[in-house]
Protein backbone atom coordinates (compact mmCIF):
# COMPACT_ATOMS: atom_id res chain seq x y z
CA UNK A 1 -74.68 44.19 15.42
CA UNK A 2 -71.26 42.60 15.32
CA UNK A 3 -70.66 42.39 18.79
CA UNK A 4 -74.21 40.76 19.00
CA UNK A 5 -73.31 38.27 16.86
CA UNK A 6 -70.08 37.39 18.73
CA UNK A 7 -72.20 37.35 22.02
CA UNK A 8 -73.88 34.53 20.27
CA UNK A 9 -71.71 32.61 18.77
CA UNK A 10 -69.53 32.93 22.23
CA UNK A 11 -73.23 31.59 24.08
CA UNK A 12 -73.25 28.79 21.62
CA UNK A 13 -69.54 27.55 22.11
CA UNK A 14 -69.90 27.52 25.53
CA UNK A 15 -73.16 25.38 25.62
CA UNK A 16 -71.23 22.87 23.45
CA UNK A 17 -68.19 22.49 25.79
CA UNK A 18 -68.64 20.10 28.50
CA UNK A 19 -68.10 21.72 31.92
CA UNK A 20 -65.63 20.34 34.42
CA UNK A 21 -68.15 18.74 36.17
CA UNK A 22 -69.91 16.76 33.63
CA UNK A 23 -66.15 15.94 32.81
CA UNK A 24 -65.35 14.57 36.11
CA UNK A 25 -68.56 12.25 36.14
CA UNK A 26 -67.89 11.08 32.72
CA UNK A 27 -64.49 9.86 33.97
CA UNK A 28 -65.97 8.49 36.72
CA UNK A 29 -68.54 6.50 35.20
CA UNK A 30 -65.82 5.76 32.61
CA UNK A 31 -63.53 4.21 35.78
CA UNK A 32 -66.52 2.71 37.52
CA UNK A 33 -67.28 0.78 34.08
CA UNK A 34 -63.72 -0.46 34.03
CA UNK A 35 -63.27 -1.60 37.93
CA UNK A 36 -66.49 -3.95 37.08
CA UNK A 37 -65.50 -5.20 33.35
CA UNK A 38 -61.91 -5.86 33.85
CA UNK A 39 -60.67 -8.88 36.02
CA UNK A 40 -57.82 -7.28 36.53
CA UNK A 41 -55.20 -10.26 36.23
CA UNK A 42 -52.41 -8.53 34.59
CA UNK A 43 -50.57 -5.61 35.13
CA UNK A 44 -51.97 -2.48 34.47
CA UNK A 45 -50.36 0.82 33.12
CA UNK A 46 -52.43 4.27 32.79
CA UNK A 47 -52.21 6.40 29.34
CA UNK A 48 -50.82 9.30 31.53
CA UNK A 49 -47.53 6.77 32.63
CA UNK A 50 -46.64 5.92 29.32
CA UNK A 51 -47.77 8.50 26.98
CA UNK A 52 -44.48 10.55 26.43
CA UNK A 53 -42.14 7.32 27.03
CA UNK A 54 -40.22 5.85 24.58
CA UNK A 55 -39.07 2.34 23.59
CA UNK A 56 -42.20 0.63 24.29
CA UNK A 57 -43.60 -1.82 22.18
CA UNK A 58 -47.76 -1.58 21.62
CA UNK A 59 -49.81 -3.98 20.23
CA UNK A 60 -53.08 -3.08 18.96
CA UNK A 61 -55.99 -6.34 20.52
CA UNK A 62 -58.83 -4.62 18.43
CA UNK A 63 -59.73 -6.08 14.65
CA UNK A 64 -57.98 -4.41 11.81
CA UNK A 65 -61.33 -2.34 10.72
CA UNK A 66 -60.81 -0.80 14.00
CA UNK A 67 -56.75 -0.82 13.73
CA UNK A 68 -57.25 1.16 10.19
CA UNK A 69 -59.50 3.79 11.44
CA UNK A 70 -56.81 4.84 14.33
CA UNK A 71 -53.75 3.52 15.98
CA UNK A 72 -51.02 4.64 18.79
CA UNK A 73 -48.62 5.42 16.42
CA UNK A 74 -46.11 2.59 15.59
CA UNK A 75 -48.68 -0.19 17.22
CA UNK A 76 -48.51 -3.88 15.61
CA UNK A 77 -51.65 -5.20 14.85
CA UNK A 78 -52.59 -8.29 16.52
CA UNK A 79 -56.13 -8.69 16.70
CA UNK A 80 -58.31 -10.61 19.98
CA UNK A 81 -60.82 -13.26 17.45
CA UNK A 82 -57.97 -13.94 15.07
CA UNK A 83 -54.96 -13.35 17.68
CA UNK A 84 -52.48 -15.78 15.93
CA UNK A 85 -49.07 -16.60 17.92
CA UNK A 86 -46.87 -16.06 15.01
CA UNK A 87 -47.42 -12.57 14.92
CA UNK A 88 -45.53 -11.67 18.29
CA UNK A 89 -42.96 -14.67 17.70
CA UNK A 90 -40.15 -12.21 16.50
CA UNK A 91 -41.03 -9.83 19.35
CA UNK A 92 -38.15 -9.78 22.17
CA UNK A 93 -39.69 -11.22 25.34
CA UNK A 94 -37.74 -9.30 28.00
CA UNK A 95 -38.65 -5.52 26.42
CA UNK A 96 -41.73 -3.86 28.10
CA UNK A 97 -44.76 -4.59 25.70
CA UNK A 98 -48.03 -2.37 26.12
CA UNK A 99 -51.04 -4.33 25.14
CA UNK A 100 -54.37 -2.12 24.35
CA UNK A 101 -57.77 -2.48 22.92
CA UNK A 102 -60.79 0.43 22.94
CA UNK A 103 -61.08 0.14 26.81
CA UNK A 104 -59.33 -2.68 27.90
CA UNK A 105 -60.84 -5.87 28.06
CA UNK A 106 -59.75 -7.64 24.85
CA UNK A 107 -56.21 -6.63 25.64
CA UNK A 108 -56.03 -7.99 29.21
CA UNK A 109 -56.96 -11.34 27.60
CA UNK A 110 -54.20 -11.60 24.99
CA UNK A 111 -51.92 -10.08 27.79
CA UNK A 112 -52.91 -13.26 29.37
CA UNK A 113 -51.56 -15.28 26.64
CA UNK A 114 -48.54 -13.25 26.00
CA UNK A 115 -47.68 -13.96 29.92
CA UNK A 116 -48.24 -17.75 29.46
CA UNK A 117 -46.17 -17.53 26.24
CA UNK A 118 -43.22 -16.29 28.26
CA UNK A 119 -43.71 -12.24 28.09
CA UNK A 120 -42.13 -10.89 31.31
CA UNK A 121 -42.91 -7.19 31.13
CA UNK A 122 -46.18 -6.76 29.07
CA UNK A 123 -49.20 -4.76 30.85
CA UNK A 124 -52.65 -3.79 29.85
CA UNK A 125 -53.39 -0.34 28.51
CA UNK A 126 -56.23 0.23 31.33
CA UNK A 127 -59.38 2.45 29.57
CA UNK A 128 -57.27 1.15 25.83
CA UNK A 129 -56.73 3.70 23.03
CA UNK A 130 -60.13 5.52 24.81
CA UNK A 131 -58.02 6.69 27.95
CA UNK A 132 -55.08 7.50 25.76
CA UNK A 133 -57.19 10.02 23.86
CA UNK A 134 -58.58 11.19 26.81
CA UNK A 135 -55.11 11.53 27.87
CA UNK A 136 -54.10 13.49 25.00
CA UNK A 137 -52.34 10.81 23.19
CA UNK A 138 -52.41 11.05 19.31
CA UNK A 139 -53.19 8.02 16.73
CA UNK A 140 -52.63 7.32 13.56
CA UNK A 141 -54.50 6.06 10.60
CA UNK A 142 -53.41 3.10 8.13
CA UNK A 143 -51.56 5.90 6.06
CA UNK A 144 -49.57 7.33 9.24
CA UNK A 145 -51.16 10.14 9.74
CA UNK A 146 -52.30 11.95 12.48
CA UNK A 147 -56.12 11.31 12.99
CA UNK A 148 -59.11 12.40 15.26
CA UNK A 149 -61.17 9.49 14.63
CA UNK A 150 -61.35 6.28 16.84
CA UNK A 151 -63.49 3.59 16.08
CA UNK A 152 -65.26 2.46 19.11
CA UNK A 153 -66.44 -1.00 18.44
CA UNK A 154 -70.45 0.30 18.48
CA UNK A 155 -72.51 2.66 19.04
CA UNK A 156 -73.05 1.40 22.99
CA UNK A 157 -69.39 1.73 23.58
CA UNK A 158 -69.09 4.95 21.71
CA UNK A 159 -70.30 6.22 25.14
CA UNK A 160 -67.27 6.13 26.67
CA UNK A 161 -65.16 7.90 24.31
CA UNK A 162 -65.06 11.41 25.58
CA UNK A 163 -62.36 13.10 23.10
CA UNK A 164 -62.07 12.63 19.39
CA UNK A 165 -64.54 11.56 16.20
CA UNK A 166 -66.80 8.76 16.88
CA UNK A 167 -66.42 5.96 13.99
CA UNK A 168 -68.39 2.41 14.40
């Protein structure tokens, strides 16, 4: 009886774990989505390049509901509707500045601005905090702890996170 209930339990894992193909089409829709959304103006940096790097600076282009659900850890908040100036004025312009949002769109426009405001080596997080999940990055709550949850604008976009707890 035991080993019958193991058998099931094992069955029932299994049917909840995506398999590597319905990965691999995820990720491809996921990059398919991105090619069309993005213009892509500004430099772009993948999750994978930068994950385990140090002395980068990351600014957070979502709105602080989403900032306090989940972060990269250390990010400064900056926002996209209320983006004010004054809150990257201190920032030194010559040090490489990562620029992110849930997939990448509202952070390629404020990367815009931060070019045009004299940033020389700021990029765009392409796929945002999304493809660092999916990347295995970790993030951070308002407390500074370690979280699973990523808010994901809405429920539409919610799609395209593939690892992690859904919050909109």
């Amino acid at each position: 009886m035991k080993t019958f209930y193991l058998i099931n339990f094992f069955l029932l894992f299994l049917m909840n774990v995506p398999s590597q193909a319905q990965t691999a089409k995820q990720q491809k829709a996921f990059d398919q989505m991105l090619k069309d959304l993005l213009s892509h103006s500004v430099t772009e940096v993948r999750a994978q390049e930068v994950l385990h790097t140090s002395n980068l600076i990351f600014l957070d282009a979502r709105e602080k509901p989403e900032f306090t659900v989940s972060h990269i850890p250390n990010a400064l908040w900056v926002g996209y509707d209320h983006f004010d100036e004054k809150r990257v004025a201190k920032l030194p312009k010559d040090k490489q500045i990562i620029v992110y949002c849930s997939v990448g769109y509202r952070s390629e426009k404020i990367t815009e601005k931060l070019l045009k405001m004299g940033f020389s080596k700021v990029a765009n997080l392409y796929g945002g905090i999304f493809a660092w999940k999916h990347a295995g990055g970790k993030v951070h709550n308002d407390k500074g702890q370690t979280t699973e949850k990523v808010h994901t604008f809405n429920q539409d976009w919610s799609q395209w996170l593939f690892k992690g707890i859904k919050v909109y």
